[in-house]
Protein backbone atom coordinates (compact mmCIF):
# COMPACT_ATOMS: atom_id res chain seq x y z
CA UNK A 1 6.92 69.05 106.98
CA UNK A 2 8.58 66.14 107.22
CA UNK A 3 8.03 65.16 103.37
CA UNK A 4 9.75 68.25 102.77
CA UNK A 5 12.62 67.53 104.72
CA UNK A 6 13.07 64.47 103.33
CA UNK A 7 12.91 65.86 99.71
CA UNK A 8 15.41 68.30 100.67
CA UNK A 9 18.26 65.69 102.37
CA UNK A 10 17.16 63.42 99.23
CA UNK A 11 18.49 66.53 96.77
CA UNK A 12 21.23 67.66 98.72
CA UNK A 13 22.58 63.92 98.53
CA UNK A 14 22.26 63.28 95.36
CA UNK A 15 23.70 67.03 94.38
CA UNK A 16 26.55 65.92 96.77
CA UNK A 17 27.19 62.72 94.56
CA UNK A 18 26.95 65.01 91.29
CA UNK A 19 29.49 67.12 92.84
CA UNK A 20 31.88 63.97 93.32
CA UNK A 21 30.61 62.75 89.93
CA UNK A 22 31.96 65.76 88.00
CA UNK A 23 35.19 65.97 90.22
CA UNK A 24 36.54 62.40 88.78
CA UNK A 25 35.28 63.84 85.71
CA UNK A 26 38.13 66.37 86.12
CA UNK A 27 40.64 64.05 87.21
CA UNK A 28 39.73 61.46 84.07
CA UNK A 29 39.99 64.60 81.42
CA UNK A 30 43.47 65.44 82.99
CA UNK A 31 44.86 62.28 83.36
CA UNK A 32 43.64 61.05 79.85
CA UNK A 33 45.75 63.80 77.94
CA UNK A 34 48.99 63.10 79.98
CA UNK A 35 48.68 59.22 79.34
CA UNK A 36 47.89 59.63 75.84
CA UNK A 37 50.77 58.98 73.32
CA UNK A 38 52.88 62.21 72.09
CA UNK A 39 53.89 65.55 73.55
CA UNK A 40 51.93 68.14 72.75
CA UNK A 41 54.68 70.65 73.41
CA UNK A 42 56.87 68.53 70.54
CA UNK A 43 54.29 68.56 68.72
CA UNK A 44 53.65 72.49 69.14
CA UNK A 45 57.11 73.61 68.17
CA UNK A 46 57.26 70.90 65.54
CA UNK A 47 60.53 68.86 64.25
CA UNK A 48 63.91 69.70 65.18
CA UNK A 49 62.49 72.09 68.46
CA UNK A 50 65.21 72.91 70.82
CA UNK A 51 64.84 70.70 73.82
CA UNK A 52 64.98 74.05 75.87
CA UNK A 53 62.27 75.42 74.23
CA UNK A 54 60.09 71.80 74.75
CA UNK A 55 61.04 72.64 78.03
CA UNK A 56 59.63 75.64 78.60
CA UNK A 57 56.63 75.04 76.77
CA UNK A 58 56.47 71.98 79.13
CA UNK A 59 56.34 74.01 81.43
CA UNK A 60 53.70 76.46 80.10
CA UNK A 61 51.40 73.72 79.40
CA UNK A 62 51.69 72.39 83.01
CA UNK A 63 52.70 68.99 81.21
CA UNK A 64 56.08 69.03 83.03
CA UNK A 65 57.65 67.86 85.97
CA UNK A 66 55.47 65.91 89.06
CA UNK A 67 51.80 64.47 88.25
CA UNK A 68 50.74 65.81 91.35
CA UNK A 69 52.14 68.93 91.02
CA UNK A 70 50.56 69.54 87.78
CA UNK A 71 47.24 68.71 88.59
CA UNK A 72 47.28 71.31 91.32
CA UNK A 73 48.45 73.93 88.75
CA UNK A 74 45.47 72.29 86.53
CA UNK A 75 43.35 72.90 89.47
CA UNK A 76 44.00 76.23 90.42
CA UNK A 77 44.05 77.49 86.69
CA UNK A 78 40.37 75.58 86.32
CA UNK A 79 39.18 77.61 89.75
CA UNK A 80 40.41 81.17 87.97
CA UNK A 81 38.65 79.98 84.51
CA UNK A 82 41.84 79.23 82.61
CA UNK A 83 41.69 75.97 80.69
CA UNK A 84 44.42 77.21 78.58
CA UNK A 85 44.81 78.09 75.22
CA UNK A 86 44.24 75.99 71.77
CA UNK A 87 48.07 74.76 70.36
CA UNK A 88 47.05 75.40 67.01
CA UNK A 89 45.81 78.61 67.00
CA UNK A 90 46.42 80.45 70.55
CA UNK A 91 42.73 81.22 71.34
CA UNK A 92 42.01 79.98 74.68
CA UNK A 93 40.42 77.25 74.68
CA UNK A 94 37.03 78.97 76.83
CA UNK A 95 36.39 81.06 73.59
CA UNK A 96 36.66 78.39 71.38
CA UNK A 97 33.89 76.42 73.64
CA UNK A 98 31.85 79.62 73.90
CA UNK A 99 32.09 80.20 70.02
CA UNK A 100 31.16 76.11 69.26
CA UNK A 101 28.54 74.95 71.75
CA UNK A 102 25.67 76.72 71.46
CA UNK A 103 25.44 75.42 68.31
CA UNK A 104 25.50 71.79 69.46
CA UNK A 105 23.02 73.17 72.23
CA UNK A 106 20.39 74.30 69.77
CA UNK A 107 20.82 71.05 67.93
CA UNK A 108 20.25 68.81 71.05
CA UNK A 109 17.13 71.26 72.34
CA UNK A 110 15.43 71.50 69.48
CA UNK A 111 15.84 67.27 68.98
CA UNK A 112 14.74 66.72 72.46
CA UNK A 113 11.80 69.34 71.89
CA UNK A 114 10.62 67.61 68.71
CA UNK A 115 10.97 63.91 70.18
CA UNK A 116 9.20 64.67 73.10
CA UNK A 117 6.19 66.45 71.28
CA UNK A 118 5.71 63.20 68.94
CA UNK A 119 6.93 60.28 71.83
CA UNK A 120 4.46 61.47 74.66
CA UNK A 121 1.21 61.09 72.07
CA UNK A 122 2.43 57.73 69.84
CA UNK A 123 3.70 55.93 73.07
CA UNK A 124 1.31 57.00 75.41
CA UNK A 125 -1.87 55.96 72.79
CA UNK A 126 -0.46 52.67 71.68
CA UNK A 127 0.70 51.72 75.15
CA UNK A 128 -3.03 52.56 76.63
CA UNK A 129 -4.81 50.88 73.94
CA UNK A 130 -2.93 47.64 73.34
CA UNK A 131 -4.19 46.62 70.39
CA UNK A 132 -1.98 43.95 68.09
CA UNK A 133 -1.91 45.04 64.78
CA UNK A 134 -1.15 48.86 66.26
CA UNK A 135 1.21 47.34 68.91
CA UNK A 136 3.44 44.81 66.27
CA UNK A 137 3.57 48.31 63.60
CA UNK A 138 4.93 50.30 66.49
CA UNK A 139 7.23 47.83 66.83
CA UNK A 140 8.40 46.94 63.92
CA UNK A 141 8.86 50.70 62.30
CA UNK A 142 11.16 51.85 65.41
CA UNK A 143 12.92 48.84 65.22
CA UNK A 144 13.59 49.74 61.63
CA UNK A 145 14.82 53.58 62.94
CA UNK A 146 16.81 52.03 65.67
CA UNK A 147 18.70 49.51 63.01
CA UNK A 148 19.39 52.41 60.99
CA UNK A 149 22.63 54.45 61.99
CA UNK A 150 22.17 58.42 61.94
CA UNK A 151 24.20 58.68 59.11
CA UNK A 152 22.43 56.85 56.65
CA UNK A 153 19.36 58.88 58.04
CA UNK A 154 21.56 61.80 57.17
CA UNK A 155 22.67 61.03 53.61
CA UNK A 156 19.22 60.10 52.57
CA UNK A 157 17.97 63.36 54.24
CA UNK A 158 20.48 65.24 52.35
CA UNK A 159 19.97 63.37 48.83
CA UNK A 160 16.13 63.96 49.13
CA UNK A 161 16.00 67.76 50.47
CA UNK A 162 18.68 69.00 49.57
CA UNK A 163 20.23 67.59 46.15
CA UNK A 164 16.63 66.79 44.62
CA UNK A 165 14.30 69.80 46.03
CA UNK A 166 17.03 72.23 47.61
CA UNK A 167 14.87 72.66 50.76
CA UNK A 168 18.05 72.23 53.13
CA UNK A 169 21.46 73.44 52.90
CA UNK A 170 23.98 70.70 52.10
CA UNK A 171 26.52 73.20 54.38
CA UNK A 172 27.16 76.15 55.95
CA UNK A 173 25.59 77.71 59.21
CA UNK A 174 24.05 81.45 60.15
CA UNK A 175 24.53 82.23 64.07
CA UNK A 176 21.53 84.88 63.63
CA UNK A 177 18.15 84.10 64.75
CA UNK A 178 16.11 82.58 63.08
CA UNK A 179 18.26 82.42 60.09
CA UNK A 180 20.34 79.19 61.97
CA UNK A 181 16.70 77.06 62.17
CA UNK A 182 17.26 77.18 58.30
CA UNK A 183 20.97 75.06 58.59
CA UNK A 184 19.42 73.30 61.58
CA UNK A 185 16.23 71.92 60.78
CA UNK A 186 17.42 68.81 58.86
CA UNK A 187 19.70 68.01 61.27
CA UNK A 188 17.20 68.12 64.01
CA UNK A 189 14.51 65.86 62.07
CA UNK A 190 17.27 63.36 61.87
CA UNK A 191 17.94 63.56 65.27
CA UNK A 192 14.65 63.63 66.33
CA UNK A 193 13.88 60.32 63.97
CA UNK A 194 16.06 58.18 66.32
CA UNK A 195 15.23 59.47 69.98
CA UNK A 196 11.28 59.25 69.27
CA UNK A 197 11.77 55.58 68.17
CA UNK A 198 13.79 55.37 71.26
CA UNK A 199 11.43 57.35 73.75
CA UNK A 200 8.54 56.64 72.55
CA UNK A 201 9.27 53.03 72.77
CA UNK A 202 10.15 53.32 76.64
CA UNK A 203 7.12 55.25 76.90
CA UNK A 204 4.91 52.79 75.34
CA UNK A 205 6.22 49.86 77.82
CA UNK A 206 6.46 52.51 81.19
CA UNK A 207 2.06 52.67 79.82
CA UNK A 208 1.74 49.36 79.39
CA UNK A 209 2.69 48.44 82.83
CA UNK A 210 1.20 51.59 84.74
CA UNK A 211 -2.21 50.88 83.51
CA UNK A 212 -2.41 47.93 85.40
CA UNK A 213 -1.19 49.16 88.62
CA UNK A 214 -4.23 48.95 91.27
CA UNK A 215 -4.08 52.74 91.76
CA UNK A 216 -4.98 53.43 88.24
CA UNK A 217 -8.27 50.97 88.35
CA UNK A 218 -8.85 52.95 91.52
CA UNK A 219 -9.12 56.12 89.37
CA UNK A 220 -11.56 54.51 86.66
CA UNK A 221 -13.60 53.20 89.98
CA UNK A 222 -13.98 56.86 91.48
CA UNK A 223 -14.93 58.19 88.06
CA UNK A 224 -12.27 60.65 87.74
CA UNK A 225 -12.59 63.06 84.96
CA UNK A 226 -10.79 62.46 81.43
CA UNK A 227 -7.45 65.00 81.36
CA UNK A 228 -6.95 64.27 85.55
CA UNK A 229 -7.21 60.55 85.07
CA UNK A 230 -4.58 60.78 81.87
CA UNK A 231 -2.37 62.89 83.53
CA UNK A 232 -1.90 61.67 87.27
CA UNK A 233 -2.77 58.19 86.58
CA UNK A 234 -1.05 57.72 83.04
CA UNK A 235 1.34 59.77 81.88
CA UNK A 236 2.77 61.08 84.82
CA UNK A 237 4.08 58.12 86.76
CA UNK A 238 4.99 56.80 83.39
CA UNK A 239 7.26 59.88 82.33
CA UNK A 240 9.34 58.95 85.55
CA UNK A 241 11.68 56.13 83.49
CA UNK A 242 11.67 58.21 80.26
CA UNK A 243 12.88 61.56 81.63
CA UNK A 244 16.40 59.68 83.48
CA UNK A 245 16.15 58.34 80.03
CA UNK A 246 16.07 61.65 78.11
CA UNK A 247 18.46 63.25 80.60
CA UNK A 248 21.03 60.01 79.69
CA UNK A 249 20.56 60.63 75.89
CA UNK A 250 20.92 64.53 75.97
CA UNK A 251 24.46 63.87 77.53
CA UNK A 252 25.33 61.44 74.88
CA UNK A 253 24.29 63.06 71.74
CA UNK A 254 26.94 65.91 72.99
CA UNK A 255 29.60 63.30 71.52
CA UNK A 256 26.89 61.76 69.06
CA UNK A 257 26.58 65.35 67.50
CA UNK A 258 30.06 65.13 65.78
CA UNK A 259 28.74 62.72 63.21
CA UNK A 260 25.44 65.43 62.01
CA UNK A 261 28.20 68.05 62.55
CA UNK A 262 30.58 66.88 59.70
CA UNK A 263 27.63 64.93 57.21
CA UNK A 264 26.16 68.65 57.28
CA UNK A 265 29.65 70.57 58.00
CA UNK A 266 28.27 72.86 61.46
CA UNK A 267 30.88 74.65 63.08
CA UNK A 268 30.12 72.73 66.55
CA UNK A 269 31.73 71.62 69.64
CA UNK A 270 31.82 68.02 68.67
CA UNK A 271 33.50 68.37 65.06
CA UNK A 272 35.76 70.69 67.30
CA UNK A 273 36.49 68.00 69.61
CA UNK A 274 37.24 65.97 66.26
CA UNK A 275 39.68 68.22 65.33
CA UNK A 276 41.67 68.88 68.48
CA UNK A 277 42.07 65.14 68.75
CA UNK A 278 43.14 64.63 64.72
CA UNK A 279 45.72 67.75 65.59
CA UNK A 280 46.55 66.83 68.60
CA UNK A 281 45.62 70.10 70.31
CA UNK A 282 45.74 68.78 74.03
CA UNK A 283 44.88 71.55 75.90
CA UNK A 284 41.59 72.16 73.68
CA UNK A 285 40.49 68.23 73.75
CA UNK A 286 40.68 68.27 77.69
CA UNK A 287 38.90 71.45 78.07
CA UNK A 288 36.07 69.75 75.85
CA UNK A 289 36.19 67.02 77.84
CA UNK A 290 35.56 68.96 81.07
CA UNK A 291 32.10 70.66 79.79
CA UNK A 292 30.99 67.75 77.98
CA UNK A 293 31.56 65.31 81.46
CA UNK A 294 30.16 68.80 84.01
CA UNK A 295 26.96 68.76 81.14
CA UNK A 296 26.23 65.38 80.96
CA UNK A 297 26.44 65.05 84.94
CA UNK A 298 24.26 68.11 85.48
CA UNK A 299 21.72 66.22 82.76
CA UNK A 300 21.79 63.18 85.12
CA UNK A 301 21.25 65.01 88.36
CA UNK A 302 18.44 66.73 87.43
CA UNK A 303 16.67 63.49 85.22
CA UNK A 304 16.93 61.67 88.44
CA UNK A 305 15.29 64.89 90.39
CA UNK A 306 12.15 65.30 87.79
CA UNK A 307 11.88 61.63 87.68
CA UNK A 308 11.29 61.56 91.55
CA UNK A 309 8.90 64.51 91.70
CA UNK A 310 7.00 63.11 88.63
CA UNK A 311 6.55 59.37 90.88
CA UNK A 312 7.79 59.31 94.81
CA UNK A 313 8.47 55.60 93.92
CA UNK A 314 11.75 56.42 92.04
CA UNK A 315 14.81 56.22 94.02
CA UNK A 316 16.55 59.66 93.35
């Protein structure tokens, strides 16, 4: 009972700090577009705009007038769902999000799915059997991946499926199921290229020092059986460090995305984000901003909760 307890305060806290976490998010997003250079109601109504009209649009935009004022008006329009409309284009700026992320979603899913499904076996066999010429391989072919930016993966991905055997689109995207895996799938092996070298790696050395621990010669003393012993003696304690690792690298590649996005030219959030910020289009880039800061803190929050119920020893 009193485990339980404990677990529960231990949540509750650390929900409490996500809560706080994501509410300086806010404030950052809505103080970054009002310190950043131009006026996006100038740039709106374009050259020669009646100052009246700048004004008014000022106004509109919630850009005008006292910084505390407006980030009350920010607040209360953020409580009713209202993060404004797009200057470019007029569509608010919660339909354009709508429209772009699941894309980006399905992108960063069906990386994490892939890395995890080729990390847990590579690191968890090289880290348990420790043998050199396995161990200095490993080592040297993710550094190689690691060296290598994404985009180079990319352009050699593209050059090899796509120009030479036309097995991958070199554009172009289909939001129908499972039509989109078809635009995706390159995409997702680059992705997946980098985070096993990275995962897998962190597995390998979370092994390599778990298989030590007393507990686990404890297990080989009482004879327990093959799949219990790997699981509760191995791999679980040693997922701990790589899942607050995953959970930090699925809120990054939200950003990272951008760069896959435009090499393969998918209609997602982060070549949106691109956009908004080459056009200006303030209202859009702080509305991005907000859902890529509220994701990347609910990522954290729960990493740091699986971690904890994968190894009591982690501090949540």
């Amino acid at each position: 009972m009193k485990k339980g307890n404990q677990l529960s305060r231990k949540i509750f806290g650390r929900f409490l700090r996500a809560i706080v976490v994501a509410f300086w998010v806010m404030v950052l997003s809505f103080a970054l577009i009002r310190i950043a250079p131009g006026d996006p109601a100038s740039t709106k109504l374009g050259i020669g705009a009646e100052k009246e009209a700048i004004d008014l649009l000022r106004k509109q935009l919630h850009i005008g007038g006292n910084p505390i004022s407006q980030f009350f008006s920010y607040l209360g329009d953020l409580i009713h769902g209202n993060l404004g409309a797009s200057l470019q284009t007029g569509v608010k700026v919660v339909d354009i999000i709508n429209r772009t992320l699941p894309l980006t979603i399905y992108l960063i899913l069906l990386s994490t799915l892939c890395a995890l499904l080729l990390s847990i076996p590579i690191g968890t066999f090289i880290g348990w059997s420790g043998k050199g010429p396995l161990v200095y391989g490993f080592r040297g072919i993710t550094a190689v991946f690691l060296a290598t930016p994404n985009f180079f993966i990319a352009m050699v991905g593209i050059l090899f499926f796509s120009v030479r055997h036309n097995w991958a689109p070199v554009f172009g995207y289909d939001t129908a199921f499972p039509k989109n895996l078809h635009y995706l799938w390159l995409p997702v092996v680059v992705n997946t290229i980098i985070m096993t070298s990275v995962i897998s790696r962190v597995l390998y050395s979370s092994v390599t020092e778990t298989k030590d621990q007393e507990f686990v010669e404890t297990g080989i003393i009482r004879g327990v059986s093959g799949r219990r012993f790997f699981w509760f003696y191995i791999l679980k304690p040693s997922l701990a460090p790589t899942v607050v690792l995953l959970s930090y690298m699925m809120g990054t590649m939200l950003g990272a995305t951008v760069i896959l996005e435009t090499i393969f030219s998918l209609p997602g959030i982060g070549r949106e984000m691109v956009g908004a910020v080459l056009t200006s289009d303030y209202p859009l880039v702080q509305g991005i901003l907000l859902y890529f800061g509220a994701i990347t803190v609910f990522l954290s929050f729960m990493g740091d909760l699986i971690a904890y119920l994968l190894d009591r020893r982690v501090k949540i």
